[in-house]
PDB file of N, CA and C in Angstrom:
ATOM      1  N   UNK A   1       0.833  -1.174   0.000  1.00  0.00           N
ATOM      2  CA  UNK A   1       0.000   0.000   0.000  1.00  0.00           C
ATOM      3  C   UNK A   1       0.877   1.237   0.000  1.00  0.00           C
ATOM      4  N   UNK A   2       0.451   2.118  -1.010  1.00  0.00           N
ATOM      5  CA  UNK A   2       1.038   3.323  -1.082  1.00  0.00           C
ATOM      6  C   UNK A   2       0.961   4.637   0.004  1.00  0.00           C
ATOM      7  N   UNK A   3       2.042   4.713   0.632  1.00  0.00           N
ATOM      8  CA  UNK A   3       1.721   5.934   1.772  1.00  0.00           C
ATOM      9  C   UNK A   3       1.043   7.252   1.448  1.00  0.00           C
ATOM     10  N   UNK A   4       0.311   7.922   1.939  1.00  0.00           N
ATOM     11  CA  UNK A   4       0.181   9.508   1.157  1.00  0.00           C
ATOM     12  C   UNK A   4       0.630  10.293   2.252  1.00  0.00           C
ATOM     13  N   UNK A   5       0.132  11.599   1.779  1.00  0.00           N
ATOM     14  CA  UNK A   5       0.578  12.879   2.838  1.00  0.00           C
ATOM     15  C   UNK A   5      -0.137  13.923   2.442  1.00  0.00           C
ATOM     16  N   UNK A   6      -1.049  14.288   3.788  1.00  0.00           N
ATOM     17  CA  UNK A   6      -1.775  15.129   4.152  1.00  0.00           C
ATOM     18  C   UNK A   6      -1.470  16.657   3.795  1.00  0.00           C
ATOM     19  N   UNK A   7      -2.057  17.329   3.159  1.00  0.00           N
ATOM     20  CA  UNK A   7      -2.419  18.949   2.684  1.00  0.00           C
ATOM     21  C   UNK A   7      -2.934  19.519   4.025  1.00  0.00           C
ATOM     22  N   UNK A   8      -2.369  20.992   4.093  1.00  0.00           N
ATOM     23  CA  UNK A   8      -3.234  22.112   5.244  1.00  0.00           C
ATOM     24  C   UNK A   8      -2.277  22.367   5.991  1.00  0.00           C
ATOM     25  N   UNK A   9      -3.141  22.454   7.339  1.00  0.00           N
ATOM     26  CA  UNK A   9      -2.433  22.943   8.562  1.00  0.00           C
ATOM     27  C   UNK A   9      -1.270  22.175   8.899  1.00  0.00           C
ATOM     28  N   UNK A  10      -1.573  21.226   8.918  1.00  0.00           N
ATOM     29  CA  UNK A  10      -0.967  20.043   9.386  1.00  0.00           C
ATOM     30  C   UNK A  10       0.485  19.796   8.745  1.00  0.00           C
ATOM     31  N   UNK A  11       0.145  19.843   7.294  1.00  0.00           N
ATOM     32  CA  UNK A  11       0.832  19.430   6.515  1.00  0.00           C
ATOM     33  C   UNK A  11       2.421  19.335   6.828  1.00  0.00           C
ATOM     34  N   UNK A  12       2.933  20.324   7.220  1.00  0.00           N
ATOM     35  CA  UNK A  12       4.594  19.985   7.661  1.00  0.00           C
ATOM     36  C   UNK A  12       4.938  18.911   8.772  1.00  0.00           C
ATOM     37  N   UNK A  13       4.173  18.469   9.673  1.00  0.00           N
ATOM     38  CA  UNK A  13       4.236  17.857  10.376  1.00  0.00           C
ATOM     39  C   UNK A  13       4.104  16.024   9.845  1.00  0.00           C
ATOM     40  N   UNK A  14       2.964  16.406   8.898  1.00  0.00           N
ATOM     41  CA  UNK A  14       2.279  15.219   8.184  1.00  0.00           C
ATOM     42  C   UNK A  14       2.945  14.442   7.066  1.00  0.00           C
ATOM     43  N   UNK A  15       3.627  15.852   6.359  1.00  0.00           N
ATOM     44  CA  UNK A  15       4.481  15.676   5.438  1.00  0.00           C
ATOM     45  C   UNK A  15       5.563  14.646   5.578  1.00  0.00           C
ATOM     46  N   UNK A  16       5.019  13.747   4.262  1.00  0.00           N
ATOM     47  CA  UNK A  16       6.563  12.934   4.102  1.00  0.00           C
ATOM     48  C   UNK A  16       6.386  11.355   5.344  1.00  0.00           C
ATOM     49  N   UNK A  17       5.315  11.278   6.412  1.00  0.00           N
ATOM     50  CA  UNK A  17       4.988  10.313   6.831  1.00  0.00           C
ATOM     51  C   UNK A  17       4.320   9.260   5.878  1.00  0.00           C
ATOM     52  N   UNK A  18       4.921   8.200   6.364  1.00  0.00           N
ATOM     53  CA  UNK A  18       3.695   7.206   5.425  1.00  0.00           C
ATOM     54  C   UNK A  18       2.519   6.908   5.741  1.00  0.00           C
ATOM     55  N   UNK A  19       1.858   6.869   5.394  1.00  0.00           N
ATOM     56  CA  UNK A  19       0.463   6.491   5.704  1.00  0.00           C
ATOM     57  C   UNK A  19      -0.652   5.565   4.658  1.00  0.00           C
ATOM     58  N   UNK A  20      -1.318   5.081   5.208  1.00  0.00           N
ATOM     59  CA  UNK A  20      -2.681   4.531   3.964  1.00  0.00           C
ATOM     60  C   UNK A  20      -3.477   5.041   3.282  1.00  0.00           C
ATOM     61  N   UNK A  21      -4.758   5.459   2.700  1.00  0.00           N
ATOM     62  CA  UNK A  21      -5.312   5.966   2.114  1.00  0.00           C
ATOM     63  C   UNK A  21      -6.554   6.690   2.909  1.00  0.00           C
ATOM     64  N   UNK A  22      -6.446   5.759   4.262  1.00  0.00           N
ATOM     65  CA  UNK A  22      -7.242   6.628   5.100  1.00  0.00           C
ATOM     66  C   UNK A  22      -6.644   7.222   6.296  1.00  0.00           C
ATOM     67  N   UNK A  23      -5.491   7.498   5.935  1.00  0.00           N
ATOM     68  CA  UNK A  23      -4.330   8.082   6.844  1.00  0.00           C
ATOM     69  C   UNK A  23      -3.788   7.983   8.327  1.00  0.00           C
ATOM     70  N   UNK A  24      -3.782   6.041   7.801  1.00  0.00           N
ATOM     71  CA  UNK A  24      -3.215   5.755   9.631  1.00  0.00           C
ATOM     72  C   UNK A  24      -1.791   5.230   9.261  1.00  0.00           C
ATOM     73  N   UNK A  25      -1.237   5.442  10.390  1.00  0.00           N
ATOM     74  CA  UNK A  25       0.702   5.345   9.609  1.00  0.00           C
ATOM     75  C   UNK A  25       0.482   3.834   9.141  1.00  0.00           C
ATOM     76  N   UNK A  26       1.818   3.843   8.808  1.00  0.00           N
ATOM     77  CA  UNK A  26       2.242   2.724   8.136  1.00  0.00           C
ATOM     78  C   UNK A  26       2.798   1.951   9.371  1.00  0.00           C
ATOM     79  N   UNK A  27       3.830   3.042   9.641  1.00  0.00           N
ATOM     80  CA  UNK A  27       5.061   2.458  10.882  1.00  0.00           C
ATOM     81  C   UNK A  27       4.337   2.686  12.371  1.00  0.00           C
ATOM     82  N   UNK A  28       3.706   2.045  13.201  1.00  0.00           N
ATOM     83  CA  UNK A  28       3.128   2.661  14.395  1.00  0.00           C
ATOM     84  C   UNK A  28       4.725   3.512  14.921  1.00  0.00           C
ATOM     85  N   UNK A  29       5.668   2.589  14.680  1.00  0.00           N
ATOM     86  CA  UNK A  29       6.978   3.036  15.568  1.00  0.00           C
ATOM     87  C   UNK A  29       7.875   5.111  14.964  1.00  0.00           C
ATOM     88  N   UNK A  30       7.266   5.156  14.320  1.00  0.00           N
ATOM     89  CA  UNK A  30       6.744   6.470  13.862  1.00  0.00           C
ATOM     90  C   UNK A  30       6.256   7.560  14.136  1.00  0.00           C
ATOM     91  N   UNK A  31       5.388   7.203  15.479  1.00  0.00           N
ATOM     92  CA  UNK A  31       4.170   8.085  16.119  1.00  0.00           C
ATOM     93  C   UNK A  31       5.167   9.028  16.950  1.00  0.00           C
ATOM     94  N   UNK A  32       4.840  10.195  17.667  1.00  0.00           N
ATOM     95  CA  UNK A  32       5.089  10.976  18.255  1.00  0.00           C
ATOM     96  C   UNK A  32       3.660  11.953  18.721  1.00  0.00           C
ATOM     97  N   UNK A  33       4.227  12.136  19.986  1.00  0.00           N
ATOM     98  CA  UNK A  33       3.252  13.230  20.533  1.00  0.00           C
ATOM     99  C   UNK A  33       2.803  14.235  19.511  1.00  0.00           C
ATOM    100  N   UNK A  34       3.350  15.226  19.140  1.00  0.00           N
ATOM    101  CA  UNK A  34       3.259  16.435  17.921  1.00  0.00           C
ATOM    102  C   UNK A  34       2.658  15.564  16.920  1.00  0.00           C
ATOM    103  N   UNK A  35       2.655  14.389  16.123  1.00  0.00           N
ATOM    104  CA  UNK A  35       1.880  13.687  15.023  1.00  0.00           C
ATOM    105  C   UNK A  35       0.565  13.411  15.921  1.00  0.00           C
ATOM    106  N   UNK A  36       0.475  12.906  17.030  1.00  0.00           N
ATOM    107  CA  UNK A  36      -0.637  12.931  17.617  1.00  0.00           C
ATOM    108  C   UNK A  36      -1.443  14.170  17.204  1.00  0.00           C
ATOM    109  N   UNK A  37      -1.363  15.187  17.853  1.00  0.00           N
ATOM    110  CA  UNK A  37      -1.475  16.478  17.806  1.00  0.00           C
ATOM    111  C   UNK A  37      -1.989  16.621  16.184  1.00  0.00           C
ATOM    112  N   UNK A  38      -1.430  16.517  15.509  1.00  0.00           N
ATOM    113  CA  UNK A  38      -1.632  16.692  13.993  1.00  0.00           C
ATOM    114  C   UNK A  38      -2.904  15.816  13.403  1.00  0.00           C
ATOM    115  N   UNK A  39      -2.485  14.326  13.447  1.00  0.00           N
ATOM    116  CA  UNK A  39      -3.817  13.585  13.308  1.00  0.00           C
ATOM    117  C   UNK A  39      -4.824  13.877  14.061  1.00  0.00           C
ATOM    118  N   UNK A  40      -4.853  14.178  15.280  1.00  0.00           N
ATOM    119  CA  UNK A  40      -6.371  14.754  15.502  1.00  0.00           C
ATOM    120  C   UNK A  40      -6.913  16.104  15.307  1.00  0.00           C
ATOM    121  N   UNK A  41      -5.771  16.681  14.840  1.00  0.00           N
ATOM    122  CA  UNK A  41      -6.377  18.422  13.794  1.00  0.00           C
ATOM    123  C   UNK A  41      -7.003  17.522  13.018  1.00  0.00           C
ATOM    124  N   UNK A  42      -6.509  16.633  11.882  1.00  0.00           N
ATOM    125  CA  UNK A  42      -7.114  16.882  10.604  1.00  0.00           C
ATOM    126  C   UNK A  42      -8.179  15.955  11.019  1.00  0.00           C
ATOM    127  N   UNK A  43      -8.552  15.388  11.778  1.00  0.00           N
ATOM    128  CA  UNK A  43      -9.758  14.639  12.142  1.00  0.00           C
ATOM    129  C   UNK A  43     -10.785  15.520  13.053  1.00  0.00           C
ATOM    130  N   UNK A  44     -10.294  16.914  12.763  1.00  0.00           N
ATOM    131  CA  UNK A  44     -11.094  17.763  13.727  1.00  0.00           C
ATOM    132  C   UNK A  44     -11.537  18.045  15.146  1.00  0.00           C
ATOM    133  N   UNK A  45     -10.386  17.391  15.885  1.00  0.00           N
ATOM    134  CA  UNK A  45     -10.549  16.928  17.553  1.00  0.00           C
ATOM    135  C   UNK A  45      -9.009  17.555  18.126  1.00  0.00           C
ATOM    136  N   UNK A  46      -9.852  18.431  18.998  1.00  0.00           N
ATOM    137  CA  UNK A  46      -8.775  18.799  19.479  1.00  0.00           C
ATOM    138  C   UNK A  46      -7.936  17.609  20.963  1.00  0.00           C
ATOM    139  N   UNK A  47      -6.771  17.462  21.100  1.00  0.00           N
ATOM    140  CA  UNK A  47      -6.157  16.796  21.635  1.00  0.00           C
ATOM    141  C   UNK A  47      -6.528  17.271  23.022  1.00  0.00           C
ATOM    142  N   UNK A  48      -7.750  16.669  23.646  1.00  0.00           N
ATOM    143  CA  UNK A  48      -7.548  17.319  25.363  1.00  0.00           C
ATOM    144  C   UNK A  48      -7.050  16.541  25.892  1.00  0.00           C
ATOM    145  N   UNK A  49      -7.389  16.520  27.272  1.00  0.00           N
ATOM    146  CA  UNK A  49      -6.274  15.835  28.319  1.00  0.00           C
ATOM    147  C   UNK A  49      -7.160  14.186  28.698  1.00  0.00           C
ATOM    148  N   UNK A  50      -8.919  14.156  27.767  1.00  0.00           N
ATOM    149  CA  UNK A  50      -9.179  13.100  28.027  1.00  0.00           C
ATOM    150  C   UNK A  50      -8.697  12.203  27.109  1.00  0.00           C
ATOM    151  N   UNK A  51      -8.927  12.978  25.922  1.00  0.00           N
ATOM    152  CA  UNK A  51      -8.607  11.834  24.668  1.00  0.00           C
ATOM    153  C   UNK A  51      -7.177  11.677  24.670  1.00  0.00           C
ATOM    154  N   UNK A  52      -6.666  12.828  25.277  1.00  0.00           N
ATOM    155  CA  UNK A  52      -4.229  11.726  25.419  1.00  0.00           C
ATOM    156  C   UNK A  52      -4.497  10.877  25.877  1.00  0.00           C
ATOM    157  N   UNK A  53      -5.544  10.861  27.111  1.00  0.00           N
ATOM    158  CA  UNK A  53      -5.577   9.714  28.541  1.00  0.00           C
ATOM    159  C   UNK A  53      -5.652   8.346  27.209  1.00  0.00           C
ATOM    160  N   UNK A  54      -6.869   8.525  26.436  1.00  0.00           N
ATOM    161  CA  UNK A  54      -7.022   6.995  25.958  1.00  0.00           C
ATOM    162  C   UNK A  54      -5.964   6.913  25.094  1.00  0.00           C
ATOM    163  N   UNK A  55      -5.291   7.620  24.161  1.00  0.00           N
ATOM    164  CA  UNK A  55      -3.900   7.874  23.092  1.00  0.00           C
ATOM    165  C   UNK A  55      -2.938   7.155  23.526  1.00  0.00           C
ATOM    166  N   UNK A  56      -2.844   7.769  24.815  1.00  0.00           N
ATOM    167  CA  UNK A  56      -1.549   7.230  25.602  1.00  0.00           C
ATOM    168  C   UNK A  56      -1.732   6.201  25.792  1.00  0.00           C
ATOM    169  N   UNK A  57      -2.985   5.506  26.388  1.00  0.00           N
ATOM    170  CA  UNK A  57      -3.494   3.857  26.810  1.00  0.00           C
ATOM    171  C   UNK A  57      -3.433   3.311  25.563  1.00  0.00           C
ATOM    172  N   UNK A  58      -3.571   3.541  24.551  1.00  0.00           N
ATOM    173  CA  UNK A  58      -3.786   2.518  23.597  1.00  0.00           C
ATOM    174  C   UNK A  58      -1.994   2.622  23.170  1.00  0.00           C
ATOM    175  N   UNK A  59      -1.236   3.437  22.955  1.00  0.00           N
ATOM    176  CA  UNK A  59      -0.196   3.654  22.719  1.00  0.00           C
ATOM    177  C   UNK A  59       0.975   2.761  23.870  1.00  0.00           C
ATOM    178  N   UNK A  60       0.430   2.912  25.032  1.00  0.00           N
ATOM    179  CA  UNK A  60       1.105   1.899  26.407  1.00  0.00           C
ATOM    180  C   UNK A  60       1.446   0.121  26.148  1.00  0.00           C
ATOM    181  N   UNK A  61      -0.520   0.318  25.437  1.00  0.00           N
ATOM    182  CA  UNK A  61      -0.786  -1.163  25.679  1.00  0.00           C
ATOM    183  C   UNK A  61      -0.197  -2.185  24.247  1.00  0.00           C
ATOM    184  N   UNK A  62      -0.113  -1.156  23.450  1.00  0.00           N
ATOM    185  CA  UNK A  62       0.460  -1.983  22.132  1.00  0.00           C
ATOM    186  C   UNK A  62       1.577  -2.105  22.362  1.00  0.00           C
ATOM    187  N   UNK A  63       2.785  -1.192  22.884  1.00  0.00           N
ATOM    188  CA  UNK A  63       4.210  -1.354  23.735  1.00  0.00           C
ATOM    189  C   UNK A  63       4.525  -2.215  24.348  1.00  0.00           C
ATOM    190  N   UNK A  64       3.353  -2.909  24.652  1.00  0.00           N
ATOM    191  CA  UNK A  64       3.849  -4.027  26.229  1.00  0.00           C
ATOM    192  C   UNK A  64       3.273  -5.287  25.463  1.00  0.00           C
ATOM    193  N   UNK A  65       1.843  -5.408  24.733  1.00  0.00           N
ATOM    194  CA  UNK A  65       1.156  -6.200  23.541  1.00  0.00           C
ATOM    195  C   UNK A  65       1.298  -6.483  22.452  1.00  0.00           C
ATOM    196  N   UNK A  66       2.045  -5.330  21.956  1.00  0.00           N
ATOM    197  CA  UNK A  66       1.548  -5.370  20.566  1.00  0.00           C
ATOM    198  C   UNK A  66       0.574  -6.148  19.608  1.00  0.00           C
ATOM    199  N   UNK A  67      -0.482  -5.404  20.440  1.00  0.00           N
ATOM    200  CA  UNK A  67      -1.668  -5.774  19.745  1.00  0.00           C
ATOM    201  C   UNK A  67      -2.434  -4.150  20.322  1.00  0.00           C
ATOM    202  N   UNK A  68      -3.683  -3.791  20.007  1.00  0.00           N
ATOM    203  CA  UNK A  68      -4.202  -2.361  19.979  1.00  0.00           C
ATOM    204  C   UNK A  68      -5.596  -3.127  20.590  1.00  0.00           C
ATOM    205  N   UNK A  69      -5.779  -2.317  22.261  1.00  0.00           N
ATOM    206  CA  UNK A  69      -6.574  -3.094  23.171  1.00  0.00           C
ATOM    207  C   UNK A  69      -8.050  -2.683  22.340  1.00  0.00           C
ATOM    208  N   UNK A  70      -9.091  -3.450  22.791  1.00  0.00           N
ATOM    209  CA  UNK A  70      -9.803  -3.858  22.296  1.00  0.00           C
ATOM    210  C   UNK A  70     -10.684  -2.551  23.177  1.00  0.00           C
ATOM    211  N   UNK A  71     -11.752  -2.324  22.739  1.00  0.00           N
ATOM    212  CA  UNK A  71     -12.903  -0.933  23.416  1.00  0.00           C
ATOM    213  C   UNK A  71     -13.458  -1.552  24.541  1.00  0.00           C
ATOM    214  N   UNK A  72     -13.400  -2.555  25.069  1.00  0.00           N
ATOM    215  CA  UNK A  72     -13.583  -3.029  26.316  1.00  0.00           C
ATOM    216  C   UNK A  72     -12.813  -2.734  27.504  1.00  0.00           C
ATOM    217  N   UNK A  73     -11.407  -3.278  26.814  1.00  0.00           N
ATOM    218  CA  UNK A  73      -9.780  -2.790  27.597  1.00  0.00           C
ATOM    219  C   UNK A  73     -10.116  -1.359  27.952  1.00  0.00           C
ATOM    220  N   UNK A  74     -10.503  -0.389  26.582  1.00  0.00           N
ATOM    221  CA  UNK A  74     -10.274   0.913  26.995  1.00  0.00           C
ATOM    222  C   UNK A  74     -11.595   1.601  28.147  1.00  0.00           C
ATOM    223  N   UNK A  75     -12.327   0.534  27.820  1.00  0.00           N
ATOM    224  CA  UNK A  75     -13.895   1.098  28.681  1.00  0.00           C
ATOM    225  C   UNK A  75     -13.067   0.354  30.495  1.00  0.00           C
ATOM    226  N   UNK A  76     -12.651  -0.224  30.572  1.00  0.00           N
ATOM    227  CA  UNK A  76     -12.227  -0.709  32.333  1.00  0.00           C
ATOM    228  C   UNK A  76     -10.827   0.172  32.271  1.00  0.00           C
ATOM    229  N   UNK A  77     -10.350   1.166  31.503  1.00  0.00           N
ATOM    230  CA  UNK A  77      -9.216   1.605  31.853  1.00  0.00           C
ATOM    231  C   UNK A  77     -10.079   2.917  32.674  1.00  0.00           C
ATOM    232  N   UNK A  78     -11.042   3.346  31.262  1.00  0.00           N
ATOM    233  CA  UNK A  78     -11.938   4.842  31.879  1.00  0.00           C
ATOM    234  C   UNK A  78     -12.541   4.465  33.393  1.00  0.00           C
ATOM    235  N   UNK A  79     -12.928   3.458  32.829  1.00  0.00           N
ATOM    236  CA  UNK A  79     -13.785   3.742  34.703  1.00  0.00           C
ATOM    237  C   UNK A  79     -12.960   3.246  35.814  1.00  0.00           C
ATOM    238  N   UNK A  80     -11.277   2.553  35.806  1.00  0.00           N
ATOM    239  CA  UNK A  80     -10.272   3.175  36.999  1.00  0.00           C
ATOM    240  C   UNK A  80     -10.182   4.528  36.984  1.00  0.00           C
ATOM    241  N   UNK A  81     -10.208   4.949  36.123  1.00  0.00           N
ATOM    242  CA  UNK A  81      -9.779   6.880  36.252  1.00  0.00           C
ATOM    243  C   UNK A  81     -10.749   7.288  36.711  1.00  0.00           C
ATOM    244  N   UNK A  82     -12.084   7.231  36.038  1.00  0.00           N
ATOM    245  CA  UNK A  82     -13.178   8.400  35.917  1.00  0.00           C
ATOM    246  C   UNK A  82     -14.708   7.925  36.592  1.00  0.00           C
ATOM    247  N   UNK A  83     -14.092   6.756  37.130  1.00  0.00           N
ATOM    248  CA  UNK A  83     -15.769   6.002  37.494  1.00  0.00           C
ATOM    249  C   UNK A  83     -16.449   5.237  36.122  1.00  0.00           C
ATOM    250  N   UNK A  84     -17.779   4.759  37.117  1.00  0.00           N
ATOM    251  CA  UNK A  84     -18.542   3.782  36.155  1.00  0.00           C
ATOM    252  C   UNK A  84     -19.014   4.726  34.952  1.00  0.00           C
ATOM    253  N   UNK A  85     -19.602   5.860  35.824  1.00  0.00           N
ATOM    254  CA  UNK A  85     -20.551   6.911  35.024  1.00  0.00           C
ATOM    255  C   UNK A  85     -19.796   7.562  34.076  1.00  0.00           C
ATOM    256  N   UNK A  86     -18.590   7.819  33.649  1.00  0.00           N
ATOM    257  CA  UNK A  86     -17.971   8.109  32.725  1.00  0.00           C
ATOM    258  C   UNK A  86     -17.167   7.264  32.309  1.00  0.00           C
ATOM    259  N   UNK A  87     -17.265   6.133  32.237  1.00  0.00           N
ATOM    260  CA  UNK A  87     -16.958   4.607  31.589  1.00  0.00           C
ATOM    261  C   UNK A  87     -18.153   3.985  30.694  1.00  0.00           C
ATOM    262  N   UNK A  88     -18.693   5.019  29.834  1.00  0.00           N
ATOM    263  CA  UNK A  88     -19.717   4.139  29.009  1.00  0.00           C
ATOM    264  C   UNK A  88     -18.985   4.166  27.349  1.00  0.00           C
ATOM    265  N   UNK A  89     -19.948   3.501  26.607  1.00  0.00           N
ATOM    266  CA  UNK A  89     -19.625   3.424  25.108  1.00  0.00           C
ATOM    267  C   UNK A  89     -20.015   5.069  24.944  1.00  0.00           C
ATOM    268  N   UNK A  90     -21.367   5.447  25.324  1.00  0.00           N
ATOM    269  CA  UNK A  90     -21.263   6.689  24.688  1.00  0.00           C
ATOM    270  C   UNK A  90     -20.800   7.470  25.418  1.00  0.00           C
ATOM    271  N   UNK A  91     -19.648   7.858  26.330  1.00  0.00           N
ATOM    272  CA  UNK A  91     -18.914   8.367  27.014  1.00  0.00           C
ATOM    273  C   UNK A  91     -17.741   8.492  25.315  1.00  0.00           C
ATOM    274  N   UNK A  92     -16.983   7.031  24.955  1.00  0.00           N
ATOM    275  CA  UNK A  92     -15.786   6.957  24.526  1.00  0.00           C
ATOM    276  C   UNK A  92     -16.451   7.606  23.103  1.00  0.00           C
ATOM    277  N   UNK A  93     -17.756   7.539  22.628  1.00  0.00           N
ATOM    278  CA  UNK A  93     -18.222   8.001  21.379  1.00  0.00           C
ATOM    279  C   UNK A  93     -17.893   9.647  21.443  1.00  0.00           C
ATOM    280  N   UNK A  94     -18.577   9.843  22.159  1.00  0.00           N
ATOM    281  CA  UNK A  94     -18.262  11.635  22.993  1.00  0.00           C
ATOM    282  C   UNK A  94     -16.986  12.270  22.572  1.00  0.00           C
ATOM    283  N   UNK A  95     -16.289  11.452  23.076  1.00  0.00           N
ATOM    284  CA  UNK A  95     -14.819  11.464  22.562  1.00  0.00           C
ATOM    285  C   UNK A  95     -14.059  11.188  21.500  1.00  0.00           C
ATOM    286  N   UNK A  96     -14.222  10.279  20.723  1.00  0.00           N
ATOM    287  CA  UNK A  96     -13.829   9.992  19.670  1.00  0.00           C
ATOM    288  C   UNK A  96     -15.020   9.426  18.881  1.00  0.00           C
ATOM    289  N   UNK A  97     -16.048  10.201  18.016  1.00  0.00           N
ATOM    290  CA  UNK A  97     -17.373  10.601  16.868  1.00  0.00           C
ATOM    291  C   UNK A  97     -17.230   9.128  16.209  1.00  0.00           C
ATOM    292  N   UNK A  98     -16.129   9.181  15.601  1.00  0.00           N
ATOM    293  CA  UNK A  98     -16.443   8.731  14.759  1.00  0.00           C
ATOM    294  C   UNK A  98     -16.001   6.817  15.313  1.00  0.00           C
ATOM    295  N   UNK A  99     -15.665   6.404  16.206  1.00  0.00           N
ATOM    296  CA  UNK A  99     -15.337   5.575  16.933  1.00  0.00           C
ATOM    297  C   UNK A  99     -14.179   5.279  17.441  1.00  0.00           C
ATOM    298  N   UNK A 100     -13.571   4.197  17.797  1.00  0.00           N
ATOM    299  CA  UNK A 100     -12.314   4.172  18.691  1.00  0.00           C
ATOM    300  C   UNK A 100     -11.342   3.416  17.918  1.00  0.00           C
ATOM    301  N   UNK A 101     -12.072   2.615  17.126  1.00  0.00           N
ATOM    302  CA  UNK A 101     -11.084   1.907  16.010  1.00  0.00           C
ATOM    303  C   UNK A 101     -10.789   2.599  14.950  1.00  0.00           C
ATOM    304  N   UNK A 102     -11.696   4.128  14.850  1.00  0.00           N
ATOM    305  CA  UNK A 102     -11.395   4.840  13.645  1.00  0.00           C
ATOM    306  C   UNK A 102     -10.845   5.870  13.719  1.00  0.00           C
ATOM    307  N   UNK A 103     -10.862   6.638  15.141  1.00  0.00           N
ATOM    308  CA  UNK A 103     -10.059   7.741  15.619  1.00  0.00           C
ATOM    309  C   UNK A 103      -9.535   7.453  16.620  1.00  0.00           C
ATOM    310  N   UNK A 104      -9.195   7.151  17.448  1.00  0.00           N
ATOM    311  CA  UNK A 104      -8.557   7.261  18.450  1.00  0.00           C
ATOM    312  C   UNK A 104      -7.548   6.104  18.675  1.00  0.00           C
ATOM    313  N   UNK A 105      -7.558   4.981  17.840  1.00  0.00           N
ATOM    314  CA  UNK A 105      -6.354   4.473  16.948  1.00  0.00           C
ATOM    315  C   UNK A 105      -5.615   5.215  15.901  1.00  0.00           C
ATOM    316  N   UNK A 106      -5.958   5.535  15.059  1.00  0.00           N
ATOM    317  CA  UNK A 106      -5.517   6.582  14.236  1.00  0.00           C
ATOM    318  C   UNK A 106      -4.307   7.313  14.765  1.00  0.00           C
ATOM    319  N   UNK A 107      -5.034   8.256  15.935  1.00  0.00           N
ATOM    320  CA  UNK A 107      -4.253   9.275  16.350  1.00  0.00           C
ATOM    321  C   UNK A 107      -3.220   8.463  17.174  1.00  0.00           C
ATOM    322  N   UNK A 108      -3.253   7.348  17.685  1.00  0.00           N
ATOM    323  CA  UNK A 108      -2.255   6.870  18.597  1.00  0.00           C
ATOM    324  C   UNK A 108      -1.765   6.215  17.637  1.00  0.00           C
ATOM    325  N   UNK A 109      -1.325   6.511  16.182  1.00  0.00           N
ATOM    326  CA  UNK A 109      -0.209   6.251  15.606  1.00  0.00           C
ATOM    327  C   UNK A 109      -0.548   4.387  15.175  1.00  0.00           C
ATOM    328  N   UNK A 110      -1.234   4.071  15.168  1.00  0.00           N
ATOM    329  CA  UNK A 110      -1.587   2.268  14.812  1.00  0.00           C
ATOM    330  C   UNK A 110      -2.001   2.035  13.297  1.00  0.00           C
ATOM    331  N   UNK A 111      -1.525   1.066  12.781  1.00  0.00           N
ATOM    332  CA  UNK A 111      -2.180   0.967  11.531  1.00  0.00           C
ATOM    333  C   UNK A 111      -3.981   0.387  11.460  1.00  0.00           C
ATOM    334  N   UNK A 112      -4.670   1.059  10.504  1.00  0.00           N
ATOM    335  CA  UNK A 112      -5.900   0.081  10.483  1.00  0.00           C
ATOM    336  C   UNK A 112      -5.762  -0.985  10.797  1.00  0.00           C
ATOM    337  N   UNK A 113      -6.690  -0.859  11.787  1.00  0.00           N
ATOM    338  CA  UNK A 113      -7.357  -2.096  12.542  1.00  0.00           C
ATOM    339  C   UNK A 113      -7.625  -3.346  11.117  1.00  0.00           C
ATOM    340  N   UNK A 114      -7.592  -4.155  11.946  1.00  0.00           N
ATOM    341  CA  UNK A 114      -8.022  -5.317  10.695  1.00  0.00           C
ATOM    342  C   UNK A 114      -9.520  -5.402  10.800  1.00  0.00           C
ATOM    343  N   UNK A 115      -9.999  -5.762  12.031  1.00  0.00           N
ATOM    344  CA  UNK A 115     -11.440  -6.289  12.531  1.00  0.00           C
ATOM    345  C   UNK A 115     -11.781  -4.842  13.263  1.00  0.00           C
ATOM    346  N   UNK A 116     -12.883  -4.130  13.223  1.00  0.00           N
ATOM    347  CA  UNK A 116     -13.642  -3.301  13.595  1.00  0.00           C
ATOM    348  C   UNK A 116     -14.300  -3.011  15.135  1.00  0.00           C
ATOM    349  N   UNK A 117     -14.101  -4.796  15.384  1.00  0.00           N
ATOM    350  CA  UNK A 117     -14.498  -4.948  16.830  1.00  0.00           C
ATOM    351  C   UNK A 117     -14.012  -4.302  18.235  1.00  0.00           C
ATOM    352  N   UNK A 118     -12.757  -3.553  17.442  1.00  0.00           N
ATOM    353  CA  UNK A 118     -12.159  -2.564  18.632  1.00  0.00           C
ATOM    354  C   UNK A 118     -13.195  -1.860  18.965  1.00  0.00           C
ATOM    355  N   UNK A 119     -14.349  -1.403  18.096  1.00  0.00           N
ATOM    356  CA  UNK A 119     -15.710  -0.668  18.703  1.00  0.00           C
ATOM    357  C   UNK A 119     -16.197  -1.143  19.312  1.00  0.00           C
ATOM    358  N   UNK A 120     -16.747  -0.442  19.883  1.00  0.00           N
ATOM    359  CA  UNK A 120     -18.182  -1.152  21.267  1.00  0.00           C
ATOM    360  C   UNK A 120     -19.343  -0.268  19.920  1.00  0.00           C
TER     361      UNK A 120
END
């Protein structure tokens, strides 16, 4: 698969990374904080301090796994931090729209998911 590279704001940062056609790296080993930062500009989300929390968790757990925890993993990580009540699916939707296998992998630098089931 042919890498591309992202146009705009972003672009110097974006520039010259490889990526897929729906712009998740190639190389997870690639990722950096500041590309974080960048992939969730162009996905329209700004980087707060909840969505690093899961970035960083999914970014931890592939380090120690290498494998990219599943939306279950990430739903019992939220509710050690944040409680039950902000440990739901539509808590992590809140956060990442468009889902967790589609953004919030993304931004933590992972290649497409194979299986989708990282969603709840």
């Amino acid at each position: 698969m042919e890498g591309r590279e992202m146009q705009g704001s972003d672009s110097g940062l974006l520039e010259g990374v490889a990526r897929d056609e729906e712009g998740y790296l190639l190389d997870p080993a690639m990722w950096t904080p500041a590309l974080a930062e960048a992939l969730a500009a162009e996905d329209g989300l700004e980087l707060d301090a909840s969505r690093l929390e899961i970035v960083r968790f999914v970014r931890e757990r592939f380090e120690r796994t290498e494998s990219v925890p599943e939306a279950r993993r990430v739903l019992a990580h939220m509710r050690t931090l944040w409680g039950a009540e902000q440990a739901t699916r539509r808590a992590l939707y809140r956060l990442f729209p468009r889902g967790y296998g589609q953004q919030a992998c993304k931004i933590a630098g992972m290649r497409k998911p194979r299986k989708l089931m990282l969603d709840v």
